[in-house]
Protein backbone atom coordinates (compact mmCIF):
# COMPACT_ATOMS: atom_id res chain seq x y z
CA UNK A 1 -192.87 2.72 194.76
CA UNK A 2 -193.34 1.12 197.94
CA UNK A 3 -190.66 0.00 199.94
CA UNK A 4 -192.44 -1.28 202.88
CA UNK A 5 -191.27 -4.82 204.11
CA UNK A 6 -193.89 -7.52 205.36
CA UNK A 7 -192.41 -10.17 207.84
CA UNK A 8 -193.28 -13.46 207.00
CA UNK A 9 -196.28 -15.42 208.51
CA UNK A 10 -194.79 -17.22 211.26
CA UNK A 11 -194.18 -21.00 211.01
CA UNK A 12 -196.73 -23.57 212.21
CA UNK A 13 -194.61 -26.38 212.39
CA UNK A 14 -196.11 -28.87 209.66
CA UNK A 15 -194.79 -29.94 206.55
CA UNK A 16 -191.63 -30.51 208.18
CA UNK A 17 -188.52 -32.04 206.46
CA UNK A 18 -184.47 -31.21 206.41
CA UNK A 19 -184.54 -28.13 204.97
CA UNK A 20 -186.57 -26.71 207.12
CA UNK A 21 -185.58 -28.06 210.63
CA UNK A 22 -184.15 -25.23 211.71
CA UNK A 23 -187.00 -23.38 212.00
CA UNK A 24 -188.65 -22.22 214.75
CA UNK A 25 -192.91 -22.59 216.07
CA UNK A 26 -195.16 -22.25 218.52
CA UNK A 27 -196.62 -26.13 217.53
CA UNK A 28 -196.88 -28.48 220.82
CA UNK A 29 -195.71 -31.54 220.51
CA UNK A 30 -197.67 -34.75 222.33
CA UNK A 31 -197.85 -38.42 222.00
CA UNK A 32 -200.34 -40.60 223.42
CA UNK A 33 -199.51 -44.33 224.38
CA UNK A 34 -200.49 -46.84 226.19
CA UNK A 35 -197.80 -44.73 228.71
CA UNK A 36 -199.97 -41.83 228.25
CA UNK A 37 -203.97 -42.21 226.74
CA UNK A 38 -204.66 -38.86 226.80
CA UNK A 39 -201.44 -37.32 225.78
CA UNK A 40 -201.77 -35.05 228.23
CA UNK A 41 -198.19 -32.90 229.36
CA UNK A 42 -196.66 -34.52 232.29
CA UNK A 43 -198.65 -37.55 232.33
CA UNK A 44 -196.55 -39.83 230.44
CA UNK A 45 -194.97 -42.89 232.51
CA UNK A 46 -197.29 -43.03 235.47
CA UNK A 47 -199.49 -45.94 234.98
CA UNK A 48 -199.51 -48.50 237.90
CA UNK A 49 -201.47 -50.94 235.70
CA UNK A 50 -201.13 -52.11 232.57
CA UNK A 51 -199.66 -55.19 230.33
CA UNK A 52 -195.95 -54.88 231.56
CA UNK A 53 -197.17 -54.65 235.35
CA UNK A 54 -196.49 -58.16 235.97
CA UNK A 55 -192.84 -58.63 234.12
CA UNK A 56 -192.45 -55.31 235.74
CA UNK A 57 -193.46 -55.66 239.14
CA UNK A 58 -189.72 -55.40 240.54
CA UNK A 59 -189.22 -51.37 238.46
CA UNK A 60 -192.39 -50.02 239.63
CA UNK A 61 -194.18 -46.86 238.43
CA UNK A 62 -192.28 -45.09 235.26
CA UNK A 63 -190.84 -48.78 233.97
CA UNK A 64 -192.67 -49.92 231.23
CA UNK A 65 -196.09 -51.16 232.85
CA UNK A 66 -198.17 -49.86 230.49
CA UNK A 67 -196.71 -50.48 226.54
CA UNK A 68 -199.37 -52.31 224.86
CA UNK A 69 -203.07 -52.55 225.20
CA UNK A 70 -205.36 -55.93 224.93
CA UNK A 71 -208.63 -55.77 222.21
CA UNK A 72 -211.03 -58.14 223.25
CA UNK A 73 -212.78 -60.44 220.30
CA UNK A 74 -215.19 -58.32 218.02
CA UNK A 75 -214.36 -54.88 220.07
CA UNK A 76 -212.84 -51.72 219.26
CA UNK A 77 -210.42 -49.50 221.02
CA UNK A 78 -210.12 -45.99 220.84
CA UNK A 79 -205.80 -45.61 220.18
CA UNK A 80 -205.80 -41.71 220.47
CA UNK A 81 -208.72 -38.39 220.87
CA UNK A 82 -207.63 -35.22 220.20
CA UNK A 83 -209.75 -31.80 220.10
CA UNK A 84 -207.56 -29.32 219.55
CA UNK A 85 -206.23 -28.60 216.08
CA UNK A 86 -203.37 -29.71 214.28
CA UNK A 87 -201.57 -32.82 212.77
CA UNK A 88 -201.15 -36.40 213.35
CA UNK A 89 -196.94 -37.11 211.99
CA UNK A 90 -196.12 -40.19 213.33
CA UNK A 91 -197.88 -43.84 214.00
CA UNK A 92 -195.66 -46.56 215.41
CA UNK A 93 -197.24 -49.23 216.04
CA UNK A 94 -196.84 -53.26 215.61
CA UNK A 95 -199.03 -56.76 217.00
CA UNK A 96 -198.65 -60.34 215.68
CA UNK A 97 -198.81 -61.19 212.16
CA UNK A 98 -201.76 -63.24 212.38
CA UNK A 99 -203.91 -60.08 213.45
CA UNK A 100 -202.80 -57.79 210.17
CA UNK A 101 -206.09 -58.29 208.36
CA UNK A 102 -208.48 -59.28 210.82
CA UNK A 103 -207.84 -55.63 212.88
CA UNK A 104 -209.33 -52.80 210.90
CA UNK A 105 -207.65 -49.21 211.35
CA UNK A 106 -209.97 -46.15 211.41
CA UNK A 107 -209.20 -42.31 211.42
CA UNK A 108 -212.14 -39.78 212.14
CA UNK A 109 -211.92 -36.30 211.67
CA UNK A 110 -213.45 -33.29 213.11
CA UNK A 111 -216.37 -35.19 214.65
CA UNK A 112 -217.32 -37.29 211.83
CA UNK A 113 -219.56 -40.36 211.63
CA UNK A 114 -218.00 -42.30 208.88
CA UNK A 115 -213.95 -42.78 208.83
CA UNK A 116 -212.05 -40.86 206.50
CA UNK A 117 -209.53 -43.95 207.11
CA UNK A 118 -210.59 -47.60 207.16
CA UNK A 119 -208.20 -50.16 206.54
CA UNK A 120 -206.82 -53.47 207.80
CA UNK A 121 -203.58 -52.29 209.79
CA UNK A 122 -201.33 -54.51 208.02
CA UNK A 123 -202.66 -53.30 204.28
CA UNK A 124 -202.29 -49.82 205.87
CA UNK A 125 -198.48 -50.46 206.67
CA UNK A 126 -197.92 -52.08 203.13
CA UNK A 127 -197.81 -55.54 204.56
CA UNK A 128 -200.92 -56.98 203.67
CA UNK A 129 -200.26 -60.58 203.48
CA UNK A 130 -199.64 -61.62 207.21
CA UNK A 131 -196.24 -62.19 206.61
CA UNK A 132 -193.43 -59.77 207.76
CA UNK A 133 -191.81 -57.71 205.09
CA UNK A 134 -189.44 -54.19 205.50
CA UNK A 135 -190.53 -51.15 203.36
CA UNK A 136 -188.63 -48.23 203.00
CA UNK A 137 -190.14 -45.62 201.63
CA UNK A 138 -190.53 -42.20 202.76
CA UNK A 139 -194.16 -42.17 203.86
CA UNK A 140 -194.08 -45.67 205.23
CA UNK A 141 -191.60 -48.13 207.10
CA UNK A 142 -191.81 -51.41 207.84
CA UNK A 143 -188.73 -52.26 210.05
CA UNK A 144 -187.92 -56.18 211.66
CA UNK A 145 -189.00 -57.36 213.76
CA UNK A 146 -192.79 -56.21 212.55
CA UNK A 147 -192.47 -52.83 213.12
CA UNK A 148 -194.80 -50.57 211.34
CA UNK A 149 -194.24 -46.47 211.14
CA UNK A 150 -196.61 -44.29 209.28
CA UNK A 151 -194.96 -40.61 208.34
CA UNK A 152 -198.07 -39.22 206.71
CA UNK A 153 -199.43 -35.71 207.92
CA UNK A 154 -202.67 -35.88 208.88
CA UNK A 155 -203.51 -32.40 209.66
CA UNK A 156 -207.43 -31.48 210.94
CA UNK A 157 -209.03 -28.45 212.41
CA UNK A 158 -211.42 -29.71 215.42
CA UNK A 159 -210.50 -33.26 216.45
CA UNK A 160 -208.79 -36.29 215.81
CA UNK A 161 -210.06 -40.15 216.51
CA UNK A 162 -208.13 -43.33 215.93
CA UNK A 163 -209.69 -46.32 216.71
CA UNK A 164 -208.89 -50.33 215.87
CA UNK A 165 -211.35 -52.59 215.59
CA UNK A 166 -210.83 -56.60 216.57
CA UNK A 167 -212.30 -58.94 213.99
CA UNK A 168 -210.27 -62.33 215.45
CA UNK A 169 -211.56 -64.73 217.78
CA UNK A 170 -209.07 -63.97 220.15
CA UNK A 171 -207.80 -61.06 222.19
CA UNK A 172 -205.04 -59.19 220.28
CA UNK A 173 -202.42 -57.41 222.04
CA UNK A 174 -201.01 -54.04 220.78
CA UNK A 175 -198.10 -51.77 221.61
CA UNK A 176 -198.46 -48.44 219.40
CA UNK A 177 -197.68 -44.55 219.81
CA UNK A 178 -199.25 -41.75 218.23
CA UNK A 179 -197.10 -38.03 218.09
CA UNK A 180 -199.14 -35.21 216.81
CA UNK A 181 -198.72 -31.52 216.94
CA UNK A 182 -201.12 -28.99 218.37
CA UNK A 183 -201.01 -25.95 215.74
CA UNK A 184 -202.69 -23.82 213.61
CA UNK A 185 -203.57 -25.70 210.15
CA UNK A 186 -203.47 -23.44 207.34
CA UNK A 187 -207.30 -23.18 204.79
CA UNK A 188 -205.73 -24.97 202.29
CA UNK A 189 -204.45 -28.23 204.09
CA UNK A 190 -206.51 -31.71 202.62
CA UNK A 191 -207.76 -34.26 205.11
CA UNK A 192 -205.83 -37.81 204.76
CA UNK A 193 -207.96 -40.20 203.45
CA UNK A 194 -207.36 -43.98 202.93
CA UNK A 195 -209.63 -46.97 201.40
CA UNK A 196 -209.32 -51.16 201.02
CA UNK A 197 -210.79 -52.93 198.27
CA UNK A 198 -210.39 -56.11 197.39
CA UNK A 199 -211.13 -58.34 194.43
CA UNK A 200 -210.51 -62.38 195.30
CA UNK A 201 -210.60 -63.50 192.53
CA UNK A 202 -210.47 -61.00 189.79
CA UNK A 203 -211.73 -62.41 186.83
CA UNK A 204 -209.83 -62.54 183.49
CA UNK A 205 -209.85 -59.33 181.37
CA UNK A 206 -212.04 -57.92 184.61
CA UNK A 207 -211.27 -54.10 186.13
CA UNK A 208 -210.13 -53.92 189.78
CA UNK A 209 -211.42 -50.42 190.80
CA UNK A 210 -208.76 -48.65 193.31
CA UNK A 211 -210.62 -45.75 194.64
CA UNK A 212 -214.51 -44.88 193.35
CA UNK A 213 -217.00 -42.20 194.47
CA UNK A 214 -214.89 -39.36 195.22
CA UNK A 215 -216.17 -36.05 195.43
CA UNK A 216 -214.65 -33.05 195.56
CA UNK A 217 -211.18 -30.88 195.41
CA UNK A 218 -207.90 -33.28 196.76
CA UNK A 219 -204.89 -35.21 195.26
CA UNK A 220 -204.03 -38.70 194.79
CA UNK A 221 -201.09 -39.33 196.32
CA UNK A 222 -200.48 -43.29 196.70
CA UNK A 223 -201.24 -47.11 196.64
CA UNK A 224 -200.62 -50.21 197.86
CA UNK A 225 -201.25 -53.33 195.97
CA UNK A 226 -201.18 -56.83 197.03
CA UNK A 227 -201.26 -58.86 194.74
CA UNK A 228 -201.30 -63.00 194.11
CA UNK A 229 -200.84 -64.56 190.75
CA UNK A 230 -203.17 -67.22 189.97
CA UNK A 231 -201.72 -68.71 185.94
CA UNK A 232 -198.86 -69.25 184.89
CA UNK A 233 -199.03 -65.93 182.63
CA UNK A 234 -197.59 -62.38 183.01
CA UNK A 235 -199.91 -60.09 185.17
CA UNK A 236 -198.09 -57.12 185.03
CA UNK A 237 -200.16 -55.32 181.49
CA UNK A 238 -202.64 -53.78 183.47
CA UNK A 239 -202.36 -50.49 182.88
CA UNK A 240 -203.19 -47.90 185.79
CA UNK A 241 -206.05 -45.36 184.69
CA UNK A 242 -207.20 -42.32 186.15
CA UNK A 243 -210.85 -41.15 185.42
CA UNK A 244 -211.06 -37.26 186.92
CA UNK A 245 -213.22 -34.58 186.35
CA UNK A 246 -216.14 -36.20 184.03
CA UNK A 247 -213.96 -39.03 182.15
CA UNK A 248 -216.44 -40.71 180.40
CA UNK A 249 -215.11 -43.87 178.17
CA UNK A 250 -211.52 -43.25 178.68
CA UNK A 251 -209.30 -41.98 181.15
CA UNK A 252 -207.37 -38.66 181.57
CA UNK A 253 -204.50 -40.71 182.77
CA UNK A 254 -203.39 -43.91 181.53
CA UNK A 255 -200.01 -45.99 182.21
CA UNK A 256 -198.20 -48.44 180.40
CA UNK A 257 -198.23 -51.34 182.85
CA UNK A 258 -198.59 -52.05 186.43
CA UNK A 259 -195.02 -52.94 187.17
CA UNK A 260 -194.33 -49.36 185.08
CA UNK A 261 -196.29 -47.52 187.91
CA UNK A 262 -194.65 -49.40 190.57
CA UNK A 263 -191.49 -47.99 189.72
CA UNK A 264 -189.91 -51.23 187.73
CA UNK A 265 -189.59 -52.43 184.19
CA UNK A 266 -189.57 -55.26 181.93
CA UNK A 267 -191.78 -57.71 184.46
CA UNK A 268 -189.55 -56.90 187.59
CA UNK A 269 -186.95 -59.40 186.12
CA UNK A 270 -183.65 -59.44 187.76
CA UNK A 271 -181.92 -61.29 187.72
CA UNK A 272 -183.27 -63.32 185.05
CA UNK A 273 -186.33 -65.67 185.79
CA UNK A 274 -186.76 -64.02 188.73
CA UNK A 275 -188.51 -61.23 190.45
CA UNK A 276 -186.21 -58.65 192.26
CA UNK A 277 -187.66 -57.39 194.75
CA UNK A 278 -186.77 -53.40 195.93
CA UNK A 279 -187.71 -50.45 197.86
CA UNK A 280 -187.58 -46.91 197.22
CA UNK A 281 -188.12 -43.51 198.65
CA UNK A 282 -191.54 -43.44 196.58
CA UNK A 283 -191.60 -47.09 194.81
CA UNK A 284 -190.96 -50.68 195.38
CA UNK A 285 -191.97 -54.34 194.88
CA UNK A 286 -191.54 -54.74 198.38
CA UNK A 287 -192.35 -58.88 198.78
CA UNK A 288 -192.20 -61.67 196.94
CA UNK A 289 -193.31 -64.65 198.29
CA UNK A 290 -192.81 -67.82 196.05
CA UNK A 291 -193.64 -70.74 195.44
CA UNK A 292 -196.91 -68.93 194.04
CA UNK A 293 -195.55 -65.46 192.99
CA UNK A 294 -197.86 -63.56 195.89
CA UNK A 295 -196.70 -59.81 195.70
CA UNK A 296 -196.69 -56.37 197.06
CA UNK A 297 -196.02 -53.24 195.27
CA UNK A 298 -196.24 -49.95 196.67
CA UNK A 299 -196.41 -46.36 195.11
CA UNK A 300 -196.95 -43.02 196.71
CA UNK A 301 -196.35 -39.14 197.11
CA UNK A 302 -196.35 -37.91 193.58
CA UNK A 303 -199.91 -36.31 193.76
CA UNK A 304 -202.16 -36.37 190.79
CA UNK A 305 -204.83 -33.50 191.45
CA UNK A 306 -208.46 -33.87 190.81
CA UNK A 307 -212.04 -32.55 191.78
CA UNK A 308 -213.75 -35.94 191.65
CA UNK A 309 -211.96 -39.46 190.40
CA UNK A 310 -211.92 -43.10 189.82
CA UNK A 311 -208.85 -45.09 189.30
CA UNK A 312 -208.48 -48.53 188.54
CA UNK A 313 -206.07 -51.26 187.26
C-alpha cells in the first residue's frame, strides 16, 4: 500500500463562483477601457484626451476623460488585444438603442482570421430588438438604463481580439470595459463561440436552422431567440431539435415546444390572455412587446455535448 500524499494542482483562477472564492492563485487580473486600451498595470486613469475631456476639463487627468470611444460610419474598432494566456470574465458595455443591430461584435482567438464570435451587440446581450429590456440570468444581464454585462468565460491560450464593427450612417459612441485574467488555461478548456442567423420571414411549416456546420468536440450551451409573430395563431409548437454526431432524418434530441425549452409552459399564459413575461438564472421570456406579440426568449448553460451538430427550431 502506498501512503504517499500528492498536493493538489494549484488553482488557476477560472471557473470561479461562491464556493470557491476563497481560494487562492497566481491569475492577474486586468481590464482594458477606454481609461486604459492596453490594460496595461498602472496605466489606468491617465488619459488627457478622450470623450469626457470637455465636460471634464475643470477635474483634469484621472476624472473620467476617457469613458467611451467614438466608431466612425462603416469602421471598426479594436475594444481589447491581449497575448498572453488566459480568460476573458467580464464585458460591460452599453451605446444607444438605435445602434444594437447595426454594430456587429467580434471575438478572435489565438491569431485567427475568421471570428469565433460575430454578432450584433444587442442580439449578443439578449436584447435584440432595439428596445431596452433587463435580463437576469446568470451568464447575461441586462440592467436599466441599457446596461449590458456578459459573465461568460472565454478562456484562450495565445491571444485575445475584440473588435466592433459600425454598420450606421452615423458615428456611434461607446463606453465598455473588458476584465480578463492572465493564467494558465488548463488542455481541456473549449473556446467560446457565438453565431446570428436570421430568418425574416420564416415561411409557414419552414425550419429556422440555429447553429449549422460545426465540426468537432464542444458543448452547446445556450440561445437567444427573438422572435415576432406574424398571424394571429400560436407559434410556440416548434419543437427544438438537435442533430449530433451523424443524425440523419431525425434528431438525437427533440423537445416538446419552443416555449417548453424556454423554460415556460402552456403558451407563456399568465395571467390569462396574456404573455408573462420572466427571467431566470438559466431561462426567461425576457420581452414582450405588444401590440404585435414581438418576443425574446433566452436559454443557456445546461450544455448538451457533441462532436459535430445542427440544431434548429
Amino acid at each position: 500500500m502506498n501512503n504517499s500524499t500528492h498536493s493538489p494542482a494549484p488553482f488557476n483562477g477560472l471557473g470561479m463562483n461562491l464556493g470557491n472564492l476563497s481560494r487562492l492563485s497566481r491569475a492577474k487580473t486586468r481590464s482594458i477601457s477606454p481609461e486604459n486600451f492596453s490594460g496595461a498595470k498602472s496605466q489606468g486613469g491617465m488619459a488627457t484626451d478622450g470623450t469626457g475631456a470637455k465636460v471634464g476639463r475643470d477635474l483634469g487627468q484621472g476624472w473620467k476623460i476617457s469613458p467611451s470611444v467614438n466608431i466612425a460610419p462603416g469602421s471598426t474598432f479594436t475594444l481589447a488585444e491581449i497575448n498572453e494566456p488566459g480568460a476573458i470574465q467580464h464585458i460591460w458595455l452599453t451605446m444607444f438603442p438605435s445602434y444594437w443591430r447595426s454594430s456587429i461584435l467580434r471575438i478572435y482567438w489565438d491569431g485567427e482570421e475568421t471570428p469565433s464570435v460575430e454578432t450584433p451587440v444587442g442580439d449578443f446581450f439578449c436584447n435584440g430588438w432595439c428596445q431596452r429590456s433587463n435580463v437576469r440570468s446568470l451568464a447575461i444581464a441586462a440592467n436599466p438604463a441599457g446596461g449590458f454585462n456578459s459573465y461568460w468565460e472565454m478562456p484562450f491560450r495565445k491571444s485575445a481580439r475584440i473588435t466592433i464593427e459600425n454598420l450606421a450612417e452615423e458615428n456611434c459612441t461607446c463606453y465598455y470595459q473588458i476584465t480578463y485574467a492572465l493564467t494558465e488555461v488548463p488542455s481541456d478548456a473549449a473556446y467560446f463561440h457565438a453565431q446570428w442567423r436570421r430568418s425574416n420571414p420564416l415561411g409557414y411549416k419552414q425550419v429556422h436552422t440555429l447553429l449549422d456546420g460545426v465540426q468537432g468536440w464542444g458543448q452547446y450551451v445556450g440561445t437567444y431567440l427573438a422572435w415576432g409573430v406574424n398571424n394571429n395563431g400560436w407559434w410556440g409548437e416548434g419543437e427544438i431539435k438537435f442533430y449530433m454526431d451523424g443524425d440523419g432524418d431525425w434528431p438525437t434530441i427533440c423537445g416538446t415546444g419552443t416555449e417548453d425549452y424556454f423554460g415556460g409552459a402552456w403558451n407563456f399564459e399568465q395571467p390569462k390572455g396574456e404573455y408573462g413575461g420572466f427571467t431566470g438564472p438559466y431561462t426567461g421570456l425576457s420581452q414582450i412587446i405588444k401590440p404585435n406579440s414581438v418576443l425574446a426568449c433566452i436559454a443557456g448553460t445546461s450544455p448538451t455535448r457533441f462532436v459535430l451538430s445542427t440544431i434548429c427550431v
